[in-house]
C-alpha atoms as a PDB file:
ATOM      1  CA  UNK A   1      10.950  -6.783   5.349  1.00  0.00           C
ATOM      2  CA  UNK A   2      12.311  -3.076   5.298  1.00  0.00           C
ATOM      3  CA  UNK A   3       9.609  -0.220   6.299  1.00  0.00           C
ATOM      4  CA  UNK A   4      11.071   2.763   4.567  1.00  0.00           C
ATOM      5  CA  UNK A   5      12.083   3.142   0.776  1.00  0.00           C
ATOM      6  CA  UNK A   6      15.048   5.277  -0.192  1.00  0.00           C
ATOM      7  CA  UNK A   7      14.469   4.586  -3.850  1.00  0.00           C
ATOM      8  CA  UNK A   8      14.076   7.762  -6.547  1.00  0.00           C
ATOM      9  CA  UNK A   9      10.821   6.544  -7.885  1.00  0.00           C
ATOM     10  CA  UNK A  10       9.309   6.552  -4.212  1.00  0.00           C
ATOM     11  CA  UNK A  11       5.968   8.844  -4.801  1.00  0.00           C
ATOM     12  CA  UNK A  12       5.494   9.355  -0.800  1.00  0.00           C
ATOM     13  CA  UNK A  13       3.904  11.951  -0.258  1.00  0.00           C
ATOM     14  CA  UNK A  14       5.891  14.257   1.855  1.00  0.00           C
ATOM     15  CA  UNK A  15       7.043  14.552   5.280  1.00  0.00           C
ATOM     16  CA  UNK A  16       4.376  13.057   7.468  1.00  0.00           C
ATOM     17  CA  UNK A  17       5.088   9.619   8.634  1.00  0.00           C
ATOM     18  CA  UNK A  18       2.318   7.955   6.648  1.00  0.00           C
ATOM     19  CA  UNK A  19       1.006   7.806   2.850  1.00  0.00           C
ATOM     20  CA  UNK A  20      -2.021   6.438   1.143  1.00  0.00           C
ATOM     21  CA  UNK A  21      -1.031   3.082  -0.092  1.00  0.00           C
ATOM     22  CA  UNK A  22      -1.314   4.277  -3.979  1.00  0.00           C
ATOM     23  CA  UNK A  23       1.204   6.472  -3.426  1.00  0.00           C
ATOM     24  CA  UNK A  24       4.144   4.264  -3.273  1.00  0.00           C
ATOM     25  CA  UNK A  25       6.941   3.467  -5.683  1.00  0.00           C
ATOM     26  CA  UNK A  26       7.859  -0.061  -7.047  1.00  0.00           C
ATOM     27  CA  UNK A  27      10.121  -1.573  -4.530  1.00  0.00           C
ATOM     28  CA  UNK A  28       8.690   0.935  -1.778  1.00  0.00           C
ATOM     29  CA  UNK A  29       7.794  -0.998   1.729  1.00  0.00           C
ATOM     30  CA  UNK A  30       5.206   0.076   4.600  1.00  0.00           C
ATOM     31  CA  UNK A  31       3.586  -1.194   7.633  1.00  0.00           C
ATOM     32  CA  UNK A  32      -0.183  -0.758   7.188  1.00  0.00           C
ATOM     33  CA  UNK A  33      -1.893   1.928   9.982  1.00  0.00           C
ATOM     34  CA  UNK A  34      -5.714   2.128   9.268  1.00  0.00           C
ATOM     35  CA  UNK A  35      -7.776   1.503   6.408  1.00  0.00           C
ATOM     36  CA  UNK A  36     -10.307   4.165   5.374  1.00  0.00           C
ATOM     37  CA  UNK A  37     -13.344   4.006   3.161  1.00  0.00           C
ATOM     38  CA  UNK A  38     -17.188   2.942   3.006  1.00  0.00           C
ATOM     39  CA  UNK A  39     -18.106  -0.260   5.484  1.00  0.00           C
ATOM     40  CA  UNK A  40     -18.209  -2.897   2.315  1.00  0.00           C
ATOM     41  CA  UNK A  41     -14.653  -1.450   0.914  1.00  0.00           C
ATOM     42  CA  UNK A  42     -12.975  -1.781   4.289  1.00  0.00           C
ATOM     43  CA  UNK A  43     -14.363  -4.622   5.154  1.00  0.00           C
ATOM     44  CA  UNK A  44     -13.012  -6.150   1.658  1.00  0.00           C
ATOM     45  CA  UNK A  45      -9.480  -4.907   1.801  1.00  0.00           C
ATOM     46  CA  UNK A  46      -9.619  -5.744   5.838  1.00  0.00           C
ATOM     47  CA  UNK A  47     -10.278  -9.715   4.304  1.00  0.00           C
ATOM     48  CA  UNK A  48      -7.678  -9.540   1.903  1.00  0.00           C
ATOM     49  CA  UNK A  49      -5.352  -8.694   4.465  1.00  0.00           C
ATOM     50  CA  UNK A  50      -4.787  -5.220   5.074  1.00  0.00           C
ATOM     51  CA  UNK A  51      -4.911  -5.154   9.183  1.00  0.00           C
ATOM     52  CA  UNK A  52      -3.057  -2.813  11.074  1.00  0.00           C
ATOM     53  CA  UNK A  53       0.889  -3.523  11.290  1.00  0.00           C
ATOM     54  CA  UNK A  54       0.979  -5.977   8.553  1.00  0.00           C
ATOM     55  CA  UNK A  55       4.022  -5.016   5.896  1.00  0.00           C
ATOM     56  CA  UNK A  56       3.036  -4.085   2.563  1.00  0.00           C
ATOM     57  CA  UNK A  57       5.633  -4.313  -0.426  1.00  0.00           C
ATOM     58  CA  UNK A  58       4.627  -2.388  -4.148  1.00  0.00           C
ATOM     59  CA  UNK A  59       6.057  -5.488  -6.254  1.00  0.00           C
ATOM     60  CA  UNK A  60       4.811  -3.894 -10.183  1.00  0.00           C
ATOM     61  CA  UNK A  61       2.168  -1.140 -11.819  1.00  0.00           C
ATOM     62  CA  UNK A  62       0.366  -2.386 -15.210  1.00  0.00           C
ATOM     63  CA  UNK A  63       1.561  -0.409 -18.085  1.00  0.00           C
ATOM     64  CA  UNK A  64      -0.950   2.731 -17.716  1.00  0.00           C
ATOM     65  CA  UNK A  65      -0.177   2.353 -13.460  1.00  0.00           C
ATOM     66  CA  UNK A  66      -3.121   0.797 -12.826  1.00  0.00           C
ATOM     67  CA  UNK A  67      -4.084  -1.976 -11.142  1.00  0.00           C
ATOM     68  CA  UNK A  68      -1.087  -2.314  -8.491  1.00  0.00           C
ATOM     69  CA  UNK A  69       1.085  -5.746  -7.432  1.00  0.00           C
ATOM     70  CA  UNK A  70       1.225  -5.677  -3.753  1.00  0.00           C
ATOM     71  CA  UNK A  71       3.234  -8.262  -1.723  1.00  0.00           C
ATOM     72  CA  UNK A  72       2.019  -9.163   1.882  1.00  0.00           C
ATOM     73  CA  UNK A  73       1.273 -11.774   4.207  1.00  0.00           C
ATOM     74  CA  UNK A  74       3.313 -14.265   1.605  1.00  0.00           C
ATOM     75  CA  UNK A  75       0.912 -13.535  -1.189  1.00  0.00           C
ATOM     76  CA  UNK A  76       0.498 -11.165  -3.894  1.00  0.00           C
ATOM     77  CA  UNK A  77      -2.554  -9.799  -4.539  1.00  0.00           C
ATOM     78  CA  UNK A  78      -3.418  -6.401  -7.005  1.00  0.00           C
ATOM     79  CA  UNK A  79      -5.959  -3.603  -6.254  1.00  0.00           C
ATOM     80  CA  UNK A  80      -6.877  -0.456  -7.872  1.00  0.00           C
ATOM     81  CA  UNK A  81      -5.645   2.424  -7.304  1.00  0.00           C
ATOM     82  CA  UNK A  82      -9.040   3.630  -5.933  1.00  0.00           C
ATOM     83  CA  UNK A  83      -8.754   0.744  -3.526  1.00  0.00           C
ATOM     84  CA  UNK A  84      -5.381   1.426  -2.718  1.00  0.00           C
ATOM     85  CA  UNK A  85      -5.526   5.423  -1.670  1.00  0.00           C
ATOM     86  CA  UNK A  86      -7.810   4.134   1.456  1.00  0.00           C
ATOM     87  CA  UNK A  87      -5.276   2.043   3.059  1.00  0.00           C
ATOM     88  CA  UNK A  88      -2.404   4.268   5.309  1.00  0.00           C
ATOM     89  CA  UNK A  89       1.057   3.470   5.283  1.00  0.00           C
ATOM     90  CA  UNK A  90       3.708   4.295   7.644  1.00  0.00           C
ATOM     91  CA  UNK A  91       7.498   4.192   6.448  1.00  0.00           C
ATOM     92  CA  UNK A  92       8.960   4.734   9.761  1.00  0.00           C
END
């Protein structure tokens, strides 16, 4: 799976080497770097599968962008954008 996105409708956020997950553009691909949040958030999105150095894919946003498709680990799964803003991505 590719780590960087050089697609126009790429949201990242800048120049630093990582983004908040919710940040990403359909098609856009990241290695997960730390998840953030209160202890039963993290621990949630740490069970769904959002460790450290797993690859993250955006697949689709609903119509009004929210919830969010994510592909990883061979599965897709959706989260809020709420959710999704406390797991880092790095695109390097």
């Amino acid at each position: 799976m590719q780590k960087s996105c050089d697609l126009p409708e790429c949201n990242h956020c800048g120049p630093s080497d990582t983004c908040p997950l919710h940040n990403l553009g359909i098609g856009c691909h990241g290695t997960v770097v730390g998840v953030n949040g209160d202890q039963p958030l993290r621990r949630r999105l740490l069970e769904m599968g959002f460790c450290n150095g797993v690859d993250v894919e955006v697949v689709r946003r609903a119509p009004l962008g929210d919830p969010i498709e994510f592909r990883l680990r061979g599965y897709h799964l959706s989260l809020r954008a709420d959710q999704a803003r406390h797991v880092l991505i790095s695109q390097k």
